[in-house]
Structures are given as C-alpha cells and as structure tokens.
C-alpha atoms as a PDB file:
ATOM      1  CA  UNK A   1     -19.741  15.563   0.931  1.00  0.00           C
ATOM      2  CA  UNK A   2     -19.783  12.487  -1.531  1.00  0.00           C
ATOM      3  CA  UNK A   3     -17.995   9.254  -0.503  1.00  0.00           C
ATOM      4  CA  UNK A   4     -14.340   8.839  -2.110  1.00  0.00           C
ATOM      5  CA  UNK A   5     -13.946   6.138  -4.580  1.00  0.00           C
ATOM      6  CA  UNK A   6     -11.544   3.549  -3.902  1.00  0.00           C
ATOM      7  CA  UNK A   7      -9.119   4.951  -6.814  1.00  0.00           C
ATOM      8  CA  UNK A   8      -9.271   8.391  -5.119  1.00  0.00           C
ATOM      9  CA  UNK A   9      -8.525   6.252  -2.237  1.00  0.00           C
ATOM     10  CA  UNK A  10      -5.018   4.648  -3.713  1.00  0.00           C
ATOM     11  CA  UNK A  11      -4.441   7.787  -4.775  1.00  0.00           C
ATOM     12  CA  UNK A  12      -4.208   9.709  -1.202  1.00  0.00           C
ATOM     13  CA  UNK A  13      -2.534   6.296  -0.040  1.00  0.00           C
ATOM     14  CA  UNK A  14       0.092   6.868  -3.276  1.00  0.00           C
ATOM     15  CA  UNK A  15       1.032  10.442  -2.456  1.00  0.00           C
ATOM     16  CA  UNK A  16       1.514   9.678   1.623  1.00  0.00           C
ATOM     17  CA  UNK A  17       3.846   7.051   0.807  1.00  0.00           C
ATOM     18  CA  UNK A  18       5.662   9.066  -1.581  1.00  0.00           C
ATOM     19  CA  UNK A  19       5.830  11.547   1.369  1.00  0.00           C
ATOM     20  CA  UNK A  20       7.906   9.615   3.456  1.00  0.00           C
ATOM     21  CA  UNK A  21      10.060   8.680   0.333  1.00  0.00           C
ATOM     22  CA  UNK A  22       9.129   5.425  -0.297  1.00  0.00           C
ATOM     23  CA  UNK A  23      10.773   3.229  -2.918  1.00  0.00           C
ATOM     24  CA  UNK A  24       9.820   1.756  -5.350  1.00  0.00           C
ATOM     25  CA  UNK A  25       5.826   2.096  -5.211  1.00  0.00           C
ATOM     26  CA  UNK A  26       3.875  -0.304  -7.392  1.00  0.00           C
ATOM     27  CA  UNK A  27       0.265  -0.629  -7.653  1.00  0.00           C
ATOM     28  CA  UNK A  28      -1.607  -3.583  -8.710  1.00  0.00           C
ATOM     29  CA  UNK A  29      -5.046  -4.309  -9.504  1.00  0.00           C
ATOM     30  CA  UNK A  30      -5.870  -7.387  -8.517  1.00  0.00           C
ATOM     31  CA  UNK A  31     -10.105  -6.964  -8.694  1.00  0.00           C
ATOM     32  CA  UNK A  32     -10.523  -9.190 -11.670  1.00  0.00           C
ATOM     33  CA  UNK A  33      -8.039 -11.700 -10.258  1.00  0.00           C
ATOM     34  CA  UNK A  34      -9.460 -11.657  -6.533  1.00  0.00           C
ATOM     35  CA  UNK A  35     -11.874 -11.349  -3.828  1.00  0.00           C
ATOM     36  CA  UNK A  36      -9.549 -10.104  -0.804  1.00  0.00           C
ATOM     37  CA  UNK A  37      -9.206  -6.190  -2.449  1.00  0.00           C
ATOM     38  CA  UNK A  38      -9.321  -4.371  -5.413  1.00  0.00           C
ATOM     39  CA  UNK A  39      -6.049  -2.876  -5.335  1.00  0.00           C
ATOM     40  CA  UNK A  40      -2.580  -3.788  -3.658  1.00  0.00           C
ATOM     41  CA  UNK A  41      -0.170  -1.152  -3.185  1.00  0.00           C
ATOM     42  CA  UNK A  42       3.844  -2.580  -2.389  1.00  0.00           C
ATOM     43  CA  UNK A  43       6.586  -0.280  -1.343  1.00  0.00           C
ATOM     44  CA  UNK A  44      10.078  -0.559   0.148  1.00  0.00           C
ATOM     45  CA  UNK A  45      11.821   1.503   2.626  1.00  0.00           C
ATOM     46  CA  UNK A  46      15.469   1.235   3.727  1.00  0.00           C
ATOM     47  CA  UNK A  47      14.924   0.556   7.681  1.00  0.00           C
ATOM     48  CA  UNK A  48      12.424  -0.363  10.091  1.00  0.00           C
ATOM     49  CA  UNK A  49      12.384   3.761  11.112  1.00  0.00           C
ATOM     50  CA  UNK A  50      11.414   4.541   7.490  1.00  0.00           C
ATOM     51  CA  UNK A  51       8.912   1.537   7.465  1.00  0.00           C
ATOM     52  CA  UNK A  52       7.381   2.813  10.534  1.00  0.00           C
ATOM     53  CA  UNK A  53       6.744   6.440   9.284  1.00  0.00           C
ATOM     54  CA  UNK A  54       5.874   4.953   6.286  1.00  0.00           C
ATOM     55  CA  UNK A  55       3.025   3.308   7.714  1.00  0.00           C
ATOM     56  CA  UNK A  56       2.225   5.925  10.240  1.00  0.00           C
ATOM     57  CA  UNK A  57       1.792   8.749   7.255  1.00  0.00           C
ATOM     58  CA  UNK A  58      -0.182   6.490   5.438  1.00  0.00           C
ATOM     59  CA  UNK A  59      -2.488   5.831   8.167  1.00  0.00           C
ATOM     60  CA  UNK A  60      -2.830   9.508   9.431  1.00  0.00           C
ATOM     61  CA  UNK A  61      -3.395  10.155   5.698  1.00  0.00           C
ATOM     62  CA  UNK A  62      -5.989   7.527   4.546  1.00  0.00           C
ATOM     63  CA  UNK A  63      -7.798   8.432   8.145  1.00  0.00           C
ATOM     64  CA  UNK A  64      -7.963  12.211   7.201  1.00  0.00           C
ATOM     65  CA  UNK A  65      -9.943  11.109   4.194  1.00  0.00           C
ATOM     66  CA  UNK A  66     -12.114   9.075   5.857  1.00  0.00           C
ATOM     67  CA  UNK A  67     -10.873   5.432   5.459  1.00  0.00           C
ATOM     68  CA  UNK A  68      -9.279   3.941   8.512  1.00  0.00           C
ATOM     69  CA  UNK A  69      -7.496   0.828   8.446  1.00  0.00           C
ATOM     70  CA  UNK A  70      -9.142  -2.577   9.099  1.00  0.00           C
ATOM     71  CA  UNK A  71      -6.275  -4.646  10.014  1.00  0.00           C
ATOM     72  CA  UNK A  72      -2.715  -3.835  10.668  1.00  0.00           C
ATOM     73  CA  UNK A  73      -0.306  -6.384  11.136  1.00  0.00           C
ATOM     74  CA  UNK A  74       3.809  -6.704  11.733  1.00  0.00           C
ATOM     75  CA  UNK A  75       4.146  -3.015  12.737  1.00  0.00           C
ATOM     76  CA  UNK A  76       6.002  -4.123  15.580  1.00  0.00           C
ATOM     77  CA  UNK A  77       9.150  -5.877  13.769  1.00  0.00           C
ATOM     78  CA  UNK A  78       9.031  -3.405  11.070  1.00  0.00           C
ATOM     79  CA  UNK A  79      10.065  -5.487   8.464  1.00  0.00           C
ATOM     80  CA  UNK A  80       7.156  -5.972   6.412  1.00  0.00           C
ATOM     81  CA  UNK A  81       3.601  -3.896   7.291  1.00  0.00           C
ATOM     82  CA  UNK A  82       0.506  -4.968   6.298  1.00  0.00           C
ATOM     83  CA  UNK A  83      -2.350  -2.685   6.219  1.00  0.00           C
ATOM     84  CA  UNK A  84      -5.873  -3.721   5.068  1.00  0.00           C
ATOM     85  CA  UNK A  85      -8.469  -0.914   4.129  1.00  0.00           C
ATOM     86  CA  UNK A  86     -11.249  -3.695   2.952  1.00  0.00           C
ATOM     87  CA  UNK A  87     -10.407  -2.821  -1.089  1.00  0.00           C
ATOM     88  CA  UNK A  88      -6.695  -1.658  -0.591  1.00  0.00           C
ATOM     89  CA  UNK A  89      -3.840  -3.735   1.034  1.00  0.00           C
ATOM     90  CA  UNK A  90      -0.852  -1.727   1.487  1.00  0.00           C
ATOM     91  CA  UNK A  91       1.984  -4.012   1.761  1.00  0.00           C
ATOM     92  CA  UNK A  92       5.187  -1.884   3.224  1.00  0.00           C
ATOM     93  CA  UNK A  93       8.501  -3.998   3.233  1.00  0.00           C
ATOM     94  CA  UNK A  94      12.054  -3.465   4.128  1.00  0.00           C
ATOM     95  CA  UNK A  95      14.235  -3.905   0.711  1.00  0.00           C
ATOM     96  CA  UNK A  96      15.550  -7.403   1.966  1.00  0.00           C
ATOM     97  CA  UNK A  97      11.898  -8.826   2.816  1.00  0.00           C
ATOM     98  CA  UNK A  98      10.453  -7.462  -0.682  1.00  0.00           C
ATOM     99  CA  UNK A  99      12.902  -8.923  -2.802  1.00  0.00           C
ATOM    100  CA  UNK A 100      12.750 -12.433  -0.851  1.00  0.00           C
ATOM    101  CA  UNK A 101       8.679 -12.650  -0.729  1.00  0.00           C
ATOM    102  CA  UNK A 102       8.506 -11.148  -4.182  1.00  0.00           C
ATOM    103  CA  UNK A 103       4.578 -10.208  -3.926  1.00  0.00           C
ATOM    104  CA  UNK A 104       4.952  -8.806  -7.317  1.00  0.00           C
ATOM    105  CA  UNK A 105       5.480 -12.013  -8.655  1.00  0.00           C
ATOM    106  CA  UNK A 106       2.994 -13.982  -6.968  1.00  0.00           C
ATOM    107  CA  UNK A 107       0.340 -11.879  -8.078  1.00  0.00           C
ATOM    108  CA  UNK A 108       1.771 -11.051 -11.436  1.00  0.00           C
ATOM    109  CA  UNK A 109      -1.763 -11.697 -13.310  1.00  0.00           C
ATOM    110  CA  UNK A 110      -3.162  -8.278 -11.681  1.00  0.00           C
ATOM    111  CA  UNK A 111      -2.642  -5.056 -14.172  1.00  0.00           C
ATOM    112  CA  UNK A 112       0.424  -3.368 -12.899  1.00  0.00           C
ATOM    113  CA  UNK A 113      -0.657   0.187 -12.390  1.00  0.00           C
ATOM    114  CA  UNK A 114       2.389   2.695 -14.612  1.00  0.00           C
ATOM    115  CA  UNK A 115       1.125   5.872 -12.880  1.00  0.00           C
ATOM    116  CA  UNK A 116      -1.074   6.187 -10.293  1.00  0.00           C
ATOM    117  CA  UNK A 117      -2.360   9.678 -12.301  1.00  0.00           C
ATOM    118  CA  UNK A 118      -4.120   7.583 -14.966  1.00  0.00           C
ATOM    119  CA  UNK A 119      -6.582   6.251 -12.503  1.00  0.00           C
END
C-alpha cells in the first residue's frame, strides 16, 4: 500500500474532527510561510469533555491511517490541545482560549484553506 500524502492526511484529520462536532474548523497552509509544518488545522469545542474527544478521535483516526502523533501537549487542562504530526499541527481550543490567542491572526499570511475537498 502507497504512503498517504500529507493532504490525504488533513483530510482524515478534517473529517474526525468534524466527527466529534467540532466548530469552526479552519485549515491553513502555512508551507510557504514556515518550517515547523505544512498545514495547521484550528478548531473549537464548547468544553474541556468535547476538547478531549476531540483530540482522542483525531488521534485514533490519524493512527488508523498510519500517522501517529509526535507531540501532544495540554491534554490535561483541556483548554487548548496541541497535537504535532511533523507536517500537521492540530491546534484544538475551547471557544474562550481561541478567540483570546487568535492563531488565525498570527499566522494570517498562510492560504486559508475554504474546503478541505479542494485539496
């Protein structure tokens, strides 16, 4: 069986996010911008329960497919979940601590992805 690519990649991370009912989902590629990843992937969920499963999905998911996460850090508060597969960080947020770090801004010279499909 071929390797993945890392688009086929975001989009198995895209669809296990939207699983759990995540809000909000943008995806940015930041590859022309940045060394750390190709791809960042920001979502919002309403509670640390939500951000939990959130994560969880997204990790039984992407290690299905054959990509398991490098790093994973703040699962224990639950407020904002970072996990790094090497050329995707997934960034997974309560609504409070998205709006006050604002990611989207700070990395607003990336190419907001519309729709995940047109990868």
């Amino acid at each position: 069986m071929a390797e993945m690519t890392t688009k086929e990649y975001v989009k198995i991370a895209v669809d296990a996010l939207e699983d759990k009912k995540a809000n909000d989902i943008r995806i940015i590629d930041i590859h022309e911008i940045s060394v750390i990843a190709d791809y960042f992937i920001i979502c919002d969920g309403a509670s640390a329960s939500q951000v939990h499963a959130l994560a969880d999905n997204l990790e039984e998911k992407l290690a299905k497919a054959g990509k398991g996460a490098h790093k994973t850090e703040g699962y224990g508060q639950g407020t904002w979940i970072l996990e790094d597969y090497g050329d995707i960080i997934v960034h997974i947020f309560q609504t409070e601590e998205r709006e006050f770090y604002d990611l989207e801004r700070m990395w607003m010279d990336g190419k907001i992805i519309e729709d995940v499909k047109s990868l």
